[in-house]
C-alpha atoms as a PDB file:
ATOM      1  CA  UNK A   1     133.961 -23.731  33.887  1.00  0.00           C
ATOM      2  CA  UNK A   2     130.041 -24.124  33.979  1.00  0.00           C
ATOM      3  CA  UNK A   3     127.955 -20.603  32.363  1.00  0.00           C
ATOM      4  CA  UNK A   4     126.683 -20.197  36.204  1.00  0.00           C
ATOM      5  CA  UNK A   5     130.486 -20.426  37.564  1.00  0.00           C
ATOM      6  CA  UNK A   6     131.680 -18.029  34.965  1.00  0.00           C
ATOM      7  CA  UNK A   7     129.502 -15.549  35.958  1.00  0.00           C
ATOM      8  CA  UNK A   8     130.992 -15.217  39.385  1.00  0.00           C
ATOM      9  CA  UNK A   9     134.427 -16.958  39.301  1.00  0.00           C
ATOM     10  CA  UNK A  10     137.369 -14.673  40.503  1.00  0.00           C
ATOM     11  CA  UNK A  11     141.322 -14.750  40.547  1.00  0.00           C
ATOM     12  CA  UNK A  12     141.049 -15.608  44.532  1.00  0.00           C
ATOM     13  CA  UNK A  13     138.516 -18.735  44.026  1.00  0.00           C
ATOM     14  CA  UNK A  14     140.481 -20.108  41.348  1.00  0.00           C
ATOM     15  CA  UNK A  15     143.716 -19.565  43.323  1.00  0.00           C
ATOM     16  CA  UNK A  16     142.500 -21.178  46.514  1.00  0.00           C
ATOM     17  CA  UNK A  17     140.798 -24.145  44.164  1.00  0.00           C
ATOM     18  CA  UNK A  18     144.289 -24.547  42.761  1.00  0.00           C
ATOM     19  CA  UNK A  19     146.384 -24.564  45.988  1.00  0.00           C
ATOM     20  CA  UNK A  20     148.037 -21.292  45.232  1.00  0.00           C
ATOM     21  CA  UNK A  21     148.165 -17.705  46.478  1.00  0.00           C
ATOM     22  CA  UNK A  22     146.416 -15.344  44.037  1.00  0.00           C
ATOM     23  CA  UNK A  23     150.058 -13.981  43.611  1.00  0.00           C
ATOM     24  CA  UNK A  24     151.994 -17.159  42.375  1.00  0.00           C
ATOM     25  CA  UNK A  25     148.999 -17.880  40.539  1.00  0.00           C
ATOM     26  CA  UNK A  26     149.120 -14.566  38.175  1.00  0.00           C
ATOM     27  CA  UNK A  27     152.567 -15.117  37.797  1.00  0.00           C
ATOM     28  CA  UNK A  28     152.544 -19.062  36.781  1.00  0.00           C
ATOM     29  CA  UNK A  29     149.479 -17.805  34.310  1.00  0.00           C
ATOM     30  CA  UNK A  30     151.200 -15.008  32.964  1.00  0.00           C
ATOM     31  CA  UNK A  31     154.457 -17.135  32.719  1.00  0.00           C
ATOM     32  CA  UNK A  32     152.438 -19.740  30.655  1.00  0.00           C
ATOM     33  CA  UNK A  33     150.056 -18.230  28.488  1.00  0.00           C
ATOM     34  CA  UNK A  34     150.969 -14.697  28.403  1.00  0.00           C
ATOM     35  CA  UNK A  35     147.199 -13.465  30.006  1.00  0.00           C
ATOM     36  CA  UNK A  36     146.677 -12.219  33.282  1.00  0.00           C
ATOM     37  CA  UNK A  37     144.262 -14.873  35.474  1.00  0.00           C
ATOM     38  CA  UNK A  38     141.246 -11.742  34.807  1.00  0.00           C
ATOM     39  CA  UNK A  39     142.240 -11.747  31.666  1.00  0.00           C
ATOM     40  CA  UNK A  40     141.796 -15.924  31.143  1.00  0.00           C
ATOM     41  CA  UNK A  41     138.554 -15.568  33.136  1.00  0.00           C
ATOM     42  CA  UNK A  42     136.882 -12.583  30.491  1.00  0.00           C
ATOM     43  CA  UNK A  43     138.624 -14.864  27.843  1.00  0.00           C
ATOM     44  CA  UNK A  44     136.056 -17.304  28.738  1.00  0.00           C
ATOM     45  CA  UNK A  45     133.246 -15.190  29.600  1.00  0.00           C
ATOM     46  CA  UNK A  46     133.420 -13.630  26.003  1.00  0.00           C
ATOM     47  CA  UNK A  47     133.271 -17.377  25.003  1.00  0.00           C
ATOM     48  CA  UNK A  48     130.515 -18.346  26.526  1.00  0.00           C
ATOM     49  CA  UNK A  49     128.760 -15.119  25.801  1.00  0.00           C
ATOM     50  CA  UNK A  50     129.302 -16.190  22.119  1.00  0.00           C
ATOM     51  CA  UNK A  51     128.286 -19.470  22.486  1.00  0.00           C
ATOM     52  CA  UNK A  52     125.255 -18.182  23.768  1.00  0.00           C
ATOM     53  CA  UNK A  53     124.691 -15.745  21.461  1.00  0.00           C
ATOM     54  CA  UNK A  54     125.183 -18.103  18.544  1.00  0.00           C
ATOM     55  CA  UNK A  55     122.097 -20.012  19.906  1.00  0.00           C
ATOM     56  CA  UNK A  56     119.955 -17.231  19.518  1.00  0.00           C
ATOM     57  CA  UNK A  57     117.773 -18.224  22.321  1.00  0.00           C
ATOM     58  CA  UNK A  58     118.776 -15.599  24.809  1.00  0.00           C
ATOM     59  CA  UNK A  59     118.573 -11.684  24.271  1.00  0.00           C
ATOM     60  CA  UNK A  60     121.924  -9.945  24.581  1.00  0.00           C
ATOM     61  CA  UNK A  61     120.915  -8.333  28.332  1.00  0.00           C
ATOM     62  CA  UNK A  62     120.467 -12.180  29.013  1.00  0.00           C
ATOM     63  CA  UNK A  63     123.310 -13.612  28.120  1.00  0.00           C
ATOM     64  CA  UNK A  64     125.362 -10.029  29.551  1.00  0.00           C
ATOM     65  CA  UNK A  65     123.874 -10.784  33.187  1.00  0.00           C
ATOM     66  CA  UNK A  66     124.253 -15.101  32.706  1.00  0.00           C
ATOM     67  CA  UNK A  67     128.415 -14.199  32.366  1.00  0.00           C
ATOM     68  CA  UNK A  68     128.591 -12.097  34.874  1.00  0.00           C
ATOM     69  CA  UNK A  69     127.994  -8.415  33.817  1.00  0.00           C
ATOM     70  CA  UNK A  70     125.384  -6.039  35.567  1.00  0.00           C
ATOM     71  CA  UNK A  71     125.984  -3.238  32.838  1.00  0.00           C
ATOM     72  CA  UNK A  72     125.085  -4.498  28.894  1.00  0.00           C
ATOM     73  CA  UNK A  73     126.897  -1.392  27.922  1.00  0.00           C
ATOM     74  CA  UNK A  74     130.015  -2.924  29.519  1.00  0.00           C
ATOM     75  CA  UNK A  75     129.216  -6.418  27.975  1.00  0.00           C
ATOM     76  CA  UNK A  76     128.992  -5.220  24.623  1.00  0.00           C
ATOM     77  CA  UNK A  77     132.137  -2.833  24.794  1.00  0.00           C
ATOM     78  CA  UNK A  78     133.619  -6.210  25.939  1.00  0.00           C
ATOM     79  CA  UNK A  79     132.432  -8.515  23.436  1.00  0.00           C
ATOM     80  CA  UNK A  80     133.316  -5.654  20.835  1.00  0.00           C
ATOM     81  CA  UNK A  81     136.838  -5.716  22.783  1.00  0.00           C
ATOM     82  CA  UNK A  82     137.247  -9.209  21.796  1.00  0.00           C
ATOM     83  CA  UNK A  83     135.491 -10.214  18.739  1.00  0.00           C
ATOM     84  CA  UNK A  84     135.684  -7.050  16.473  1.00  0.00           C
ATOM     85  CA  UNK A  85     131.749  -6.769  16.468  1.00  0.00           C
ATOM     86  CA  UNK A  86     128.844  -5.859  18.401  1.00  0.00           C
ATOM     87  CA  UNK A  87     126.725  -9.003  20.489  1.00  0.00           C
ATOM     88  CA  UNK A  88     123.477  -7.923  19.137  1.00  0.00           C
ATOM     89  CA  UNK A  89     125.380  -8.398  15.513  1.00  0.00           C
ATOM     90  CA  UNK A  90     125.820 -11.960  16.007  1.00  0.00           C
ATOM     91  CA  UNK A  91     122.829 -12.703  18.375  1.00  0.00           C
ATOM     92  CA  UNK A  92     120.739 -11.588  15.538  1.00  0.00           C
ATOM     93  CA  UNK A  93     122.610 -12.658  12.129  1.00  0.00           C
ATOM     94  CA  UNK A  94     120.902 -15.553  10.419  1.00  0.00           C
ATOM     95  CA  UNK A  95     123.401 -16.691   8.825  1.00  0.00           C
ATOM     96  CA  UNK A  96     126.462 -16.915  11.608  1.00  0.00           C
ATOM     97  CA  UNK A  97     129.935 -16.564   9.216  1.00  0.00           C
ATOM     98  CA  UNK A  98     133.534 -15.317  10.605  1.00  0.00           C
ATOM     99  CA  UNK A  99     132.520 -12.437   8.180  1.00  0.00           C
ATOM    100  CA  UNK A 100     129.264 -11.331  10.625  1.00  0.00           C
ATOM    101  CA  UNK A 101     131.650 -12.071  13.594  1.00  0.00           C
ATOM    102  CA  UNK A 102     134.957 -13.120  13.812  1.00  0.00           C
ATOM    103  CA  UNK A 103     136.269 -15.186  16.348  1.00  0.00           C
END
């Protein structure tokens, strides 16, 4: 998934890409990996949003809006959600360490 896809990409798109309903698909997907299909798609959002981050060439409401969120109070609570830290904690660390941010 491309940074501009992530930002919009929903459980219908990817079921209809696949060939499936958006039922059978959140079943298989749960089935297989133990996440939800939303919860694979903020998996990789939060990625992204970290690879961006990392980088440092983007400010945090940047890289919020480039994955998809309109709210940077939602990104962050996100990001916190999934990598035990705030974004602007990594986006401005100089030295990037799984002690700054772990992940």
């Amino acid at each position: 998934m491309e940074t501009s896809e992530c930002s919009t990409v929903s459980v219908l798109q990817v079921a209809n890409e696949l060939g499936y309903s958006p039922r059978h698909l959140q079943r298989l997907c749960k089935q297989e990996t133990g996440y939800s299909v939303g919860g694979l798609i903020r998996i990789r959002k939060m990625h992204t949003a970290r690879q961006l981050l990392e980088n440092r060439s983007m400010s945090v409401k940047e890289v919020a809006r480039m994955v998809g969120y309109k709210n940077q109070s939602h990104f962050a609570s996100a990001f916190k959600d999934t990598y035990g830290c705030n974004p602007s904690r990594l986006n401005h660390s100089y030295q990037l360490t799984d002690s700054v941010c772990p992940g």
